[in-house]
Every structure is written in C-alpha cells, then in structure tokens.
N, C-alpha and C. Protein backbone atom coordinates (compact mmCIF):
# COMPACT_ATOMS: atom_id res chain seq x y z
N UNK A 1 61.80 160.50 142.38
CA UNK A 1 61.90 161.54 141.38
C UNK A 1 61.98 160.86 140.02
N UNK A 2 61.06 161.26 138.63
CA UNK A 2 61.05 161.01 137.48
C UNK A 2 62.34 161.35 137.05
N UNK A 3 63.34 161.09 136.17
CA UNK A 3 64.43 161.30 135.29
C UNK A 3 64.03 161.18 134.15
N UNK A 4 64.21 162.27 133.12
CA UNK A 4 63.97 161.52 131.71
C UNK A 4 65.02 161.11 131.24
N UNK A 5 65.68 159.80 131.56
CA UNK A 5 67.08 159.31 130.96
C UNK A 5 66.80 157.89 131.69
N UNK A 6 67.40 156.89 130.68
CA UNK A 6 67.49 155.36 131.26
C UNK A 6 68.03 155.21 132.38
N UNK A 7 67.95 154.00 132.98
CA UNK A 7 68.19 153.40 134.07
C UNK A 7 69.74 153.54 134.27
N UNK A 8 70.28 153.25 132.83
CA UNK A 8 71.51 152.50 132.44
C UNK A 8 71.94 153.83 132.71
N UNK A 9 71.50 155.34 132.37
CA UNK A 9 72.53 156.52 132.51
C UNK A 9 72.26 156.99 133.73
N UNK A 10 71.22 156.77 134.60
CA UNK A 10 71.35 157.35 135.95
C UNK A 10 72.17 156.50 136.78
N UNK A 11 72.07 155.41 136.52
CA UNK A 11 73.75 154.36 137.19
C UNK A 11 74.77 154.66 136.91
N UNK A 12 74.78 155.14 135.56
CA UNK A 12 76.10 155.66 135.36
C UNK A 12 76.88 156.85 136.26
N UNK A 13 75.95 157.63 136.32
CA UNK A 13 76.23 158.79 136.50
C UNK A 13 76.37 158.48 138.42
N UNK A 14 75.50 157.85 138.58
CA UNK A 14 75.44 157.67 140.71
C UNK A 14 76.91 156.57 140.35
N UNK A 15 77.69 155.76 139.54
CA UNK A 15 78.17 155.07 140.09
C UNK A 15 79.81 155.54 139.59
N UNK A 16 79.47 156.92 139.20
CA UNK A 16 80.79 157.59 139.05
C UNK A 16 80.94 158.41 139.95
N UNK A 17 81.92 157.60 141.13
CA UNK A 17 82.13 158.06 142.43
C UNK A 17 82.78 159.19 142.64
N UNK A 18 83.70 159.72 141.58
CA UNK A 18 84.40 161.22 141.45
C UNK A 18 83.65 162.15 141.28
N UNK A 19 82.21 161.95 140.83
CA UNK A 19 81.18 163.16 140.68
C UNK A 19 80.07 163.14 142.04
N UNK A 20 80.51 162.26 142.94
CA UNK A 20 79.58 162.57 144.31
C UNK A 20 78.95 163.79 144.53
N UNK A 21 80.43 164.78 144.52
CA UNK A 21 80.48 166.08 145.04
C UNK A 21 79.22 166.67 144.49
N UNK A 22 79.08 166.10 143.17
CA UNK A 22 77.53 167.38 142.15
C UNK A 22 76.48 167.17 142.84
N UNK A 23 76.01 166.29 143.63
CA UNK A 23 75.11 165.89 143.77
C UNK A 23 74.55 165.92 145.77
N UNK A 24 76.26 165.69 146.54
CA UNK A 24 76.22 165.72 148.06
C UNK A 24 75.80 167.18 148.69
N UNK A 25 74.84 166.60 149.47
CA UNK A 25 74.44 167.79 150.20
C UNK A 25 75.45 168.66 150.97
N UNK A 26 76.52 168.43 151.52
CA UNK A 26 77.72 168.76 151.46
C UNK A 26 78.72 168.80 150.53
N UNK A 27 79.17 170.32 150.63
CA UNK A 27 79.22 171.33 149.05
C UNK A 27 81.15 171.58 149.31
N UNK A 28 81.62 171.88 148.94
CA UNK A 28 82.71 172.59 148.98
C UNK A 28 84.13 171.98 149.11
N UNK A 29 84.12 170.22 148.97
CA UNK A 29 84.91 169.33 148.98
C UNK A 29 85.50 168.94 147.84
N UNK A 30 86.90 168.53 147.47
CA UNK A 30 87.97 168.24 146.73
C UNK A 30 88.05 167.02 146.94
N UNK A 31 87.88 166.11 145.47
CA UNK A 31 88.35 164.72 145.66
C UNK A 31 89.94 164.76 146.09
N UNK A 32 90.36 163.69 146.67
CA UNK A 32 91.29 163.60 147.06
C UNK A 32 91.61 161.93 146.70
N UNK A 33 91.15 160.97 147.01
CA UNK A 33 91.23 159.52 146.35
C UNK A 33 90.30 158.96 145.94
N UNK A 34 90.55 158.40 144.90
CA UNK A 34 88.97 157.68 144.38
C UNK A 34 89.61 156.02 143.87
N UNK A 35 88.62 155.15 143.99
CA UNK A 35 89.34 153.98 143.80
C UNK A 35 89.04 154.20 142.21
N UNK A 36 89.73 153.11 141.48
CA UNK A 36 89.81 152.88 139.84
C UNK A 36 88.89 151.61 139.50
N UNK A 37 88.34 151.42 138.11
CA UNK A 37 87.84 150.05 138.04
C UNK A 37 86.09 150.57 138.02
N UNK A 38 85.88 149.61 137.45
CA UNK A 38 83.94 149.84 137.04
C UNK A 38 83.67 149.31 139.23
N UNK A 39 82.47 150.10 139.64
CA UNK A 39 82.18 150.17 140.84
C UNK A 39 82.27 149.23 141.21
N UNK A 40 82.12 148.54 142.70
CA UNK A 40 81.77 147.00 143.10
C UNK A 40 81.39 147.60 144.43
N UNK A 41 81.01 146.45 145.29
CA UNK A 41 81.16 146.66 146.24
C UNK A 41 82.67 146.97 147.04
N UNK A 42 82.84 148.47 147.72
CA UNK A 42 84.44 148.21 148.70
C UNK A 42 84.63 149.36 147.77
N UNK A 43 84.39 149.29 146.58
CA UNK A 43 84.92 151.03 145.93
C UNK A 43 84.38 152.27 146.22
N UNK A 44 85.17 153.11 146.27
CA UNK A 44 85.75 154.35 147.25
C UNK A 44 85.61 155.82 146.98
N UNK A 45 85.42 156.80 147.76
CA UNK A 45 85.85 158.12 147.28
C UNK A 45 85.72 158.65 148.50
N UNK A 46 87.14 159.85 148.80
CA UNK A 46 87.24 160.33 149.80
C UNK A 46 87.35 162.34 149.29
N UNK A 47 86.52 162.57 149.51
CA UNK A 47 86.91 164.06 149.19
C UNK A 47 87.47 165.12 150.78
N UNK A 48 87.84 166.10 150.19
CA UNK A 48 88.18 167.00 151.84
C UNK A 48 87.99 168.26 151.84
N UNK A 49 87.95 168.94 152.84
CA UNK A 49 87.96 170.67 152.85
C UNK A 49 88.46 170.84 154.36
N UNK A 50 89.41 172.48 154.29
CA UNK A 50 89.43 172.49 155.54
C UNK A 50 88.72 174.14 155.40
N UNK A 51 88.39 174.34 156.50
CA UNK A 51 87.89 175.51 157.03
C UNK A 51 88.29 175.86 158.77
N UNK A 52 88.08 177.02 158.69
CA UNK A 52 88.08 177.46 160.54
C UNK A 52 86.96 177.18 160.98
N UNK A 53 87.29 176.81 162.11
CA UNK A 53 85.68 176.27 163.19
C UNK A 53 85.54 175.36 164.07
N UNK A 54 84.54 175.30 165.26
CA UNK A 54 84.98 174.59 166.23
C UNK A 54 84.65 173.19 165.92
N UNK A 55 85.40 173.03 166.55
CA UNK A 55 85.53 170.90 165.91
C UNK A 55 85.35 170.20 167.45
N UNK A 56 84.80 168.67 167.77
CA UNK A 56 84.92 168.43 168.94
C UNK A 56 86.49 167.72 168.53
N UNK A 57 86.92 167.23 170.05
CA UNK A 57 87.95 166.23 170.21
C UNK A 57 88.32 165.54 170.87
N UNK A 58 88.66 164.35 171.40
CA UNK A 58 88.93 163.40 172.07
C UNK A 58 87.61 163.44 172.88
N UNK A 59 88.18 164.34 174.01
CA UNK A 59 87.47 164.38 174.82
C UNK A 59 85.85 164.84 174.99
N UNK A 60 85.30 165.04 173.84
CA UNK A 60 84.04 165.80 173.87
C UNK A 60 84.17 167.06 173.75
N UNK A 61 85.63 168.38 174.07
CA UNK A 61 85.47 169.75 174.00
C UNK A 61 85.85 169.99 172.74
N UNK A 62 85.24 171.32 172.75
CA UNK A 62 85.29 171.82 170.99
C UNK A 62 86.93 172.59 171.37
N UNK A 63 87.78 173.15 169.74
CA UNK A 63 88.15 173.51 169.65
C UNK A 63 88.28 174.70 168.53
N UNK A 64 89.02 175.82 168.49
CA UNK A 64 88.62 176.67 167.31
C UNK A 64 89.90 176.95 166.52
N UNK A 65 90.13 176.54 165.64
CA UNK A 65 90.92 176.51 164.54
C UNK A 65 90.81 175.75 163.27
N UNK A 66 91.39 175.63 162.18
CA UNK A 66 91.88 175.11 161.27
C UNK A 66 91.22 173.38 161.22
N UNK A 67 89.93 173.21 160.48
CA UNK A 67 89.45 171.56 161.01
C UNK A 67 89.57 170.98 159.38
N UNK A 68 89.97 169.87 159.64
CA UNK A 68 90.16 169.01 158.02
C UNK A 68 88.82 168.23 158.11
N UNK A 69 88.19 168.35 157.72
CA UNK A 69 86.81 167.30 157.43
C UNK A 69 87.12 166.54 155.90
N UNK A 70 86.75 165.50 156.15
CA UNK A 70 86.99 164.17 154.84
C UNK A 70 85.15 163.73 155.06
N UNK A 71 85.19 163.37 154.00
CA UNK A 71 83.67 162.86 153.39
C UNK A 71 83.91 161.64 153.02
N UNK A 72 84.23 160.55 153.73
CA UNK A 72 84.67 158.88 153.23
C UNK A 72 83.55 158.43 152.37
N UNK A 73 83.60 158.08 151.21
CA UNK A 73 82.52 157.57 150.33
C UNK A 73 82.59 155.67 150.03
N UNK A 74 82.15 154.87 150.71
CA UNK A 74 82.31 153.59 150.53
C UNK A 74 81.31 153.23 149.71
N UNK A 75 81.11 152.58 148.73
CA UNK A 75 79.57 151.88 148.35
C UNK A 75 79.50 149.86 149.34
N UNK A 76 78.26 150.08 150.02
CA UNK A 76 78.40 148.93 149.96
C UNK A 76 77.24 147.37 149.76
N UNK A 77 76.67 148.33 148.62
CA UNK A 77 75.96 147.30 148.09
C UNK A 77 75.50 147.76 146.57
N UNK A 78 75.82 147.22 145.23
CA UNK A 78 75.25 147.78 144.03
C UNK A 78 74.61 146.40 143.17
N UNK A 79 73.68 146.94 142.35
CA UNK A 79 73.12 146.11 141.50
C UNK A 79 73.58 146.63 139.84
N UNK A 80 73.72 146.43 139.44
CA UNK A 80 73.53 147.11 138.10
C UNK A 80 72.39 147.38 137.64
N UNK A 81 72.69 148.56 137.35
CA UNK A 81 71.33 149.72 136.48
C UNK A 81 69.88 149.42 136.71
N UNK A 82 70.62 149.24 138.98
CA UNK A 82 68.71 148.78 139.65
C UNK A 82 69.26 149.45 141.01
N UNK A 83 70.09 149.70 141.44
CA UNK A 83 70.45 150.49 142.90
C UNK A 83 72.15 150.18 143.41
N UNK A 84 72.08 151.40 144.62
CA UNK A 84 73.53 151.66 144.64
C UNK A 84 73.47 152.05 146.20
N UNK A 85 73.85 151.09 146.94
CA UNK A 85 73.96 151.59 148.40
C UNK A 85 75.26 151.96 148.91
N UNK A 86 75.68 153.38 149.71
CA UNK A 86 76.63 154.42 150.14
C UNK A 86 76.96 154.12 151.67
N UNK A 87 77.78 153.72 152.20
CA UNK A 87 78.00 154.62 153.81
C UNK A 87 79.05 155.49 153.40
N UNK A 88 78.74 156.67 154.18
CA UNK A 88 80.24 158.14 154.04
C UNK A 88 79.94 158.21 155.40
N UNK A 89 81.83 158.64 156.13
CA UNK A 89 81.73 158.61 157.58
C UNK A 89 82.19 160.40 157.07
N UNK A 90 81.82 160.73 157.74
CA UNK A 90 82.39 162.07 158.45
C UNK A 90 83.73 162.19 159.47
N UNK A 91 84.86 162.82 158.85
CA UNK A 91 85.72 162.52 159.15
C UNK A 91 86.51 164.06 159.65
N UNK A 92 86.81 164.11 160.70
CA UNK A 92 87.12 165.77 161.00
C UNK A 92 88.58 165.88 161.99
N UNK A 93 89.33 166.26 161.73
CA UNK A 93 90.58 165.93 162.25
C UNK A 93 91.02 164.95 162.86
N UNK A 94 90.57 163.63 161.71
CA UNK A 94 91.57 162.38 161.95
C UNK A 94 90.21 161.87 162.91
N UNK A 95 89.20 161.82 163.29
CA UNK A 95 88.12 161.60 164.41
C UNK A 95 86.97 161.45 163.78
N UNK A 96 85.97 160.18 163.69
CA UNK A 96 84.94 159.60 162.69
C UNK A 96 83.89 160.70 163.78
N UNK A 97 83.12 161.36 163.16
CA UNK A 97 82.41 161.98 163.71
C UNK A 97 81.14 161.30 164.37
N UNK A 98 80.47 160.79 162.76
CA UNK A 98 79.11 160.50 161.87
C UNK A 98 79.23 159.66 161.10
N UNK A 99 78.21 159.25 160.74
CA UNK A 99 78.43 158.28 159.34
C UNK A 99 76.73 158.27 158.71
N UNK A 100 76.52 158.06 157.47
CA UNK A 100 75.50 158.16 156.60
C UNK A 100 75.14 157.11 155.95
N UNK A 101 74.55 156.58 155.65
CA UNK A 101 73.84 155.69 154.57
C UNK A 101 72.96 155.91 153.98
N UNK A 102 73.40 156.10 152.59
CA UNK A 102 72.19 156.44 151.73
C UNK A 102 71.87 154.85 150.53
N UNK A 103 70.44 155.17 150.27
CA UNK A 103 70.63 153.90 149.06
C UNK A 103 69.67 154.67 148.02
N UNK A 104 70.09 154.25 146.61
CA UNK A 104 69.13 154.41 145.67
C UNK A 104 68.58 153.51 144.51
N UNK A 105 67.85 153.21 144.41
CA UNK A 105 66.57 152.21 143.58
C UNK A 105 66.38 152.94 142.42
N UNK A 106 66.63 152.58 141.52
CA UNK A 106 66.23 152.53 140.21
C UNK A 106 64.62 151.98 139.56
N UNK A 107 63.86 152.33 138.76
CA UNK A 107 63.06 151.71 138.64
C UNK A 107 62.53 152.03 137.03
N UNK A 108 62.68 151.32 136.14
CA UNK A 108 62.38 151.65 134.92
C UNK A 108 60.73 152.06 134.60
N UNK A 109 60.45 153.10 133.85
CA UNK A 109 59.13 154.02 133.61
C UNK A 109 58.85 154.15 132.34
N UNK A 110 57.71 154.15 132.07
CA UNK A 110 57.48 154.81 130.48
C UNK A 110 58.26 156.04 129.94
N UNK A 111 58.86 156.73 130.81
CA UNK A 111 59.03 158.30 130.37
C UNK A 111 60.40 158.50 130.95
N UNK A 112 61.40 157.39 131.76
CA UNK A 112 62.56 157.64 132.00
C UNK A 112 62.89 156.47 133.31
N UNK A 113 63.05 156.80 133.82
CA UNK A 113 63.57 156.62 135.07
C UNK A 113 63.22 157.14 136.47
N UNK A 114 62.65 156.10 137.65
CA UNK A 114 61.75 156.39 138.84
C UNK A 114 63.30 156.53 139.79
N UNK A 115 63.52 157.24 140.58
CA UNK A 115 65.06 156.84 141.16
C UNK A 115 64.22 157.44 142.64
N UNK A 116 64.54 156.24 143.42
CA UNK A 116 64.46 156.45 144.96
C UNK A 116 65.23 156.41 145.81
N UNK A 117 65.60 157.88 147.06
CA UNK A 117 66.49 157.33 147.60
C UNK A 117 66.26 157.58 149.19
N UNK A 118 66.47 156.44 149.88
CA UNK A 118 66.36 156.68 151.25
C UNK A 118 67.88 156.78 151.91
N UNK A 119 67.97 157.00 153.23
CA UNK A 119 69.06 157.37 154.34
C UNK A 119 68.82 157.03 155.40
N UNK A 120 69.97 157.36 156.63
CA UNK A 120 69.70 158.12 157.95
C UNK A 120 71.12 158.20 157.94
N UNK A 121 71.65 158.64 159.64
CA UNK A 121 72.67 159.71 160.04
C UNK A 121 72.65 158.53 161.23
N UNK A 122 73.94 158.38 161.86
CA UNK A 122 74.47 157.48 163.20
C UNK A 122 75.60 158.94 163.72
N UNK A 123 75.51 158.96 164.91
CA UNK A 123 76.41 159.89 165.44
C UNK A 123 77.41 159.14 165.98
N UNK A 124 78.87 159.25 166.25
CA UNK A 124 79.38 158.50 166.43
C UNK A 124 80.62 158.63 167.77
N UNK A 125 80.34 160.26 168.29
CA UNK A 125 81.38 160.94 169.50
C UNK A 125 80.69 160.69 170.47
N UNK A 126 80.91 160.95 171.49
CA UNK A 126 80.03 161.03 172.78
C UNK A 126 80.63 162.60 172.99
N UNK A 127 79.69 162.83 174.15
CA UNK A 127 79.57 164.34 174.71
C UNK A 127 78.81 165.19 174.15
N UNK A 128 78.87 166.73 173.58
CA UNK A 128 78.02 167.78 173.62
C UNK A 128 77.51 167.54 171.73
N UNK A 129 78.61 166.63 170.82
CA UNK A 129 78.48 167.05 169.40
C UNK A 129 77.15 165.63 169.69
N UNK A 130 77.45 164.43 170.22
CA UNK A 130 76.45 163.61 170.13
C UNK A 130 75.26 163.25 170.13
N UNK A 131 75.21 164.37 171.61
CA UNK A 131 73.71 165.23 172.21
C UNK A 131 72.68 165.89 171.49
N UNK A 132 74.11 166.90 170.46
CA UNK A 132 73.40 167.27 169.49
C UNK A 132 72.07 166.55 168.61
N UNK A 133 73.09 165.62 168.02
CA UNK A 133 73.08 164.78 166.93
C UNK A 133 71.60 164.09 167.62
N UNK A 134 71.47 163.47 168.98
CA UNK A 134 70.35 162.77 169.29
C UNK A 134 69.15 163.63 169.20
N UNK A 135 69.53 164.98 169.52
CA UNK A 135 68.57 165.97 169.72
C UNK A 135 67.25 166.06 167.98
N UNK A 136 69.37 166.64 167.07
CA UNK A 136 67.90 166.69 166.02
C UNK A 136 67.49 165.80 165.45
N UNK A 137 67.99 164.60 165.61
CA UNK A 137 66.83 163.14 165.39
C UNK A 137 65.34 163.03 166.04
N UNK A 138 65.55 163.40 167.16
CA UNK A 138 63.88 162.91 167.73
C UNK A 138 63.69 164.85 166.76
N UNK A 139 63.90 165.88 166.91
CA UNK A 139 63.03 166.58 166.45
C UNK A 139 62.72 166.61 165.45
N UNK A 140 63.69 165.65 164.20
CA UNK A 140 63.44 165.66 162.85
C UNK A 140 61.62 164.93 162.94
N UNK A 141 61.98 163.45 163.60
CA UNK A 141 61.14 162.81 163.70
C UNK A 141 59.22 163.93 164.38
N UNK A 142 59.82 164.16 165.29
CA UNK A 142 58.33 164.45 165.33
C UNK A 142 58.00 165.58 164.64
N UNK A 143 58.44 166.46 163.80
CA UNK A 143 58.26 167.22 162.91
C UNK A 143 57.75 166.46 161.76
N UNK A 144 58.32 165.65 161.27
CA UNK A 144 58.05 165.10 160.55
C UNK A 144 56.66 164.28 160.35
N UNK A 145 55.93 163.83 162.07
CA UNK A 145 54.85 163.35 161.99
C UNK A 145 53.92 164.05 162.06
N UNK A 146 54.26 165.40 162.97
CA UNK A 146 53.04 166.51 163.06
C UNK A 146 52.99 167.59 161.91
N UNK A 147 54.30 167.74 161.29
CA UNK A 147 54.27 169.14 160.19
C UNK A 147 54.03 168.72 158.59
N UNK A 148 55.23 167.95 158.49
CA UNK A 148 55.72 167.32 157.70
C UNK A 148 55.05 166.72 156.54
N UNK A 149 54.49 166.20 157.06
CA UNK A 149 52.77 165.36 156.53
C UNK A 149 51.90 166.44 155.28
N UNK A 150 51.40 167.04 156.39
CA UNK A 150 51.03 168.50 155.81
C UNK A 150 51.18 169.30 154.77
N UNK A 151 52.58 169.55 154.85
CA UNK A 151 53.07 170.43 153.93
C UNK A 151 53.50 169.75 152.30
N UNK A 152 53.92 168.54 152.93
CA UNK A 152 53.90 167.65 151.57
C UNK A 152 52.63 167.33 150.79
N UNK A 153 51.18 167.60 151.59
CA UNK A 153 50.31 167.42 150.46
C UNK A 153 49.61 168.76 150.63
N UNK A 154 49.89 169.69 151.05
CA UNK A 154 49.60 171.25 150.86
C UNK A 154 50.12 171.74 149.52
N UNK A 155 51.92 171.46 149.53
CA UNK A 155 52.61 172.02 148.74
C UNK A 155 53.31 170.30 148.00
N UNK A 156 53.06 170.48 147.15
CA UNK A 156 53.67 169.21 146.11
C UNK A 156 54.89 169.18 145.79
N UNK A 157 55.54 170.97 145.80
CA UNK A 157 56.52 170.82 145.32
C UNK A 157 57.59 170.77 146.10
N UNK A 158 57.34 170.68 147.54
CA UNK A 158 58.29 170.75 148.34
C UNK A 158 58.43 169.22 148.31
N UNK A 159 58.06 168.38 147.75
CA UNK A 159 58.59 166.28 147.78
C UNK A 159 59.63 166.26 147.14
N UNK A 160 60.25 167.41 146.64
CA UNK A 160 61.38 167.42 145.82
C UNK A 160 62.65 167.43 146.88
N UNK A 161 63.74 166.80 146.73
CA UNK A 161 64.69 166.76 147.22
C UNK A 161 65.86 167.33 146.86
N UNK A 162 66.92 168.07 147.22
CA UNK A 162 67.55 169.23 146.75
C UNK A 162 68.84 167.87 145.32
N UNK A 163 69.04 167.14 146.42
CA UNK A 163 70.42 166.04 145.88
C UNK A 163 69.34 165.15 144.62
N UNK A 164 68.61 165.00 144.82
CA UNK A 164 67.94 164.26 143.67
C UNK A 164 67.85 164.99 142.78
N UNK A 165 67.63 166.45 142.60
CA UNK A 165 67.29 167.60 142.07
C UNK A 165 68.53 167.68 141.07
N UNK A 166 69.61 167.67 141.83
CA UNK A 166 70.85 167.97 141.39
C UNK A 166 71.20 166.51 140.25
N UNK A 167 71.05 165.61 141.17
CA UNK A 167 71.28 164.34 140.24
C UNK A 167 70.38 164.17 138.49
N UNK A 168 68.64 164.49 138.79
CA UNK A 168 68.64 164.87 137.26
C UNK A 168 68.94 165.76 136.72
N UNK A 169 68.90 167.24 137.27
CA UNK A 169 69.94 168.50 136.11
C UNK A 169 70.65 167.20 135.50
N UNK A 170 71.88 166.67 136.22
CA UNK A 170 73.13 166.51 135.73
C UNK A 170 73.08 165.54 134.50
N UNK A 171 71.77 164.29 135.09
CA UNK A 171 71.55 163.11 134.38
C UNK A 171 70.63 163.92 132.44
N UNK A 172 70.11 164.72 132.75
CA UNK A 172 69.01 165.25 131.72
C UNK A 172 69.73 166.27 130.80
N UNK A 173 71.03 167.18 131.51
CA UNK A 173 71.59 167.69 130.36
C UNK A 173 72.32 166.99 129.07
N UNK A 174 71.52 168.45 128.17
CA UNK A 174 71.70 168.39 126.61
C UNK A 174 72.85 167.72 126.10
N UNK A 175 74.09 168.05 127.18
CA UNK A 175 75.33 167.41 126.63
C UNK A 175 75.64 166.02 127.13
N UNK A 176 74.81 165.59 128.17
CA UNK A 176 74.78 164.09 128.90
C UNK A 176 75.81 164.14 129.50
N UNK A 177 76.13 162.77 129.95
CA UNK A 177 77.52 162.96 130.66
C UNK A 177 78.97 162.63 129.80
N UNK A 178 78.81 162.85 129.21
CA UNK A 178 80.28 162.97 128.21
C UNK A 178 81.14 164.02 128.56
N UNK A 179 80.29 165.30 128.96
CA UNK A 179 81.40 166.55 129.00
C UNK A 179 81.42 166.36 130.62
N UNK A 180 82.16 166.66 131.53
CA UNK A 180 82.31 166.71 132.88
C UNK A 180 82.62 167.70 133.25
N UNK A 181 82.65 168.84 133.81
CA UNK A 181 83.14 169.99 134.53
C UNK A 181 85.12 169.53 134.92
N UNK A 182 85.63 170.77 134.82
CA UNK A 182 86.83 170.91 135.02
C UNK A 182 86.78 170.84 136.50
C-alpha cells in the first residue's frame, strides 16, 4: 500500500506499540501493559477484553462463560524506518491459544511510502479449536489459488487490506500523529 507520508512517520506510528489497537484486525481491546523506551527488539504490548463465549480448555472442551482474551504484542525484529516484525499470541483464559506473525517493510517512493506487510496464524491447542484452525488454513489456501487470483485482477480494489487501510487513514491525517485519541 502507497502512504503519502515518509518512511520515518509510518515507523513511527507501527512502532508505537500503544496504538496497535487502531490498526489490529482484532477490535475491542484495552491496553493493559506496554513496555517504555524507543522500540527494540523484546518490547511489548499486551491489550485485553473479556466477553461471554465458548472458550476451549485444558482438555480440548469448550466452555460458556465469562472468557479473558489478551492480545500479547512482542516485536521481534525492527530496523529503523525500513521494517518491524510482530509475534501476538492469543491468549484466552490464562491458555496460549494461537499466535501470529506479522512483518512490515518499508520502502521509500517518489510520492510517500511503499509499506508491505506479510503474516500467518500457528494454532497452538489440540482438539476441536485446532481442527478448526487446520481446517481454515488448507481452505484459505486453496481459495486462494482457485478464487483468489481472480478477483484480485477482476476487482483492483479488493488488494486493499482492511489493517493497512487503517494504518494510512491514521499515518495521512491532517493532524499527523501529534494528536492521539483519548
């Protein structure tokens, strides 16, 4: 995705770990610890939410009540104002669910800033939530080779990514990042 803003302010903005939340595809979380100090590798952000709903546990069975999910935010690889690599585990009553890795590349442009970011998803329970988890991997995948394809050069505008989307709003507004949301 193009940014019209330097390298130097879209790092800024990905490597201010208290503003994850603007940008994570998972919505509705409260920082809760964030480490202090300009980023490095090993620095931190943990946000949380609880909601009702079935959660697995120990054993593989779900349960229905009251589930604390934590969003562990580690970085563990950064460059300065050239990329910023993430693992976040998924964390749901005290029990690592999942875990994520995302990375993003910077790339300086005539007109702003090229920012790329790749992922994937590791499941991490055994039993019915795992199954899941294997399930919609192979179907992401072959969707992706038979549909997928397609629609990205049918429709152009679907190459857009919702979290990248979010990341330039935030990086391109008028007020920059000086003002921050309450």
């Amino acid at each position: 995705m193009l940014i019209d803003a330097t390298p130097e302010a879209v790092y800024s903005y990905l490597a201010d770990l208290s503003r994850h939340g603007e940008w994570d595809a998972q919505t509705g979380f409260s920082v809760v610890n964030v480490s202090r100090g300009p980023v490095t590798q090993g620095s931190f952000c943990e946000r949380e939410r609880t909601e009702i709903r079935s959660a697995p546990d120990i054993r593989g069975a779900a349960s229905n009540g009251p589930v604390s999910w934590v969003r562990s935010l580690k970085v563990v690889g950064c460059e300065l104002n050239q990329g910023l690599d993430f693992e976040t585990e998924n964390i749901i009553n005290g029990l690592v669910i999942s875990s994520e890795s995302v990375s993003f590349r910077l790339f300086q442009e005539e007109t702003g800033t090229a920012l790329v970011m790749t992922g994937g998803r590791r499941a991490h329970v055994p039993g019915p939530y795992y199954l899941v988890m294997l399930l919609t991997g192979l179907v992401q995948r072959v969707l992706a080779g038979l549909f997928v394809g397609w629609l990205f050069r049918t429709f152009p505008r679907l190459r857009t990514n919702a979290q990248l989307s979010r990341i330039k709003a935030a990086v391109e507004r008028p007020e920059g990042l000086a003002q921050r949301p309450a």
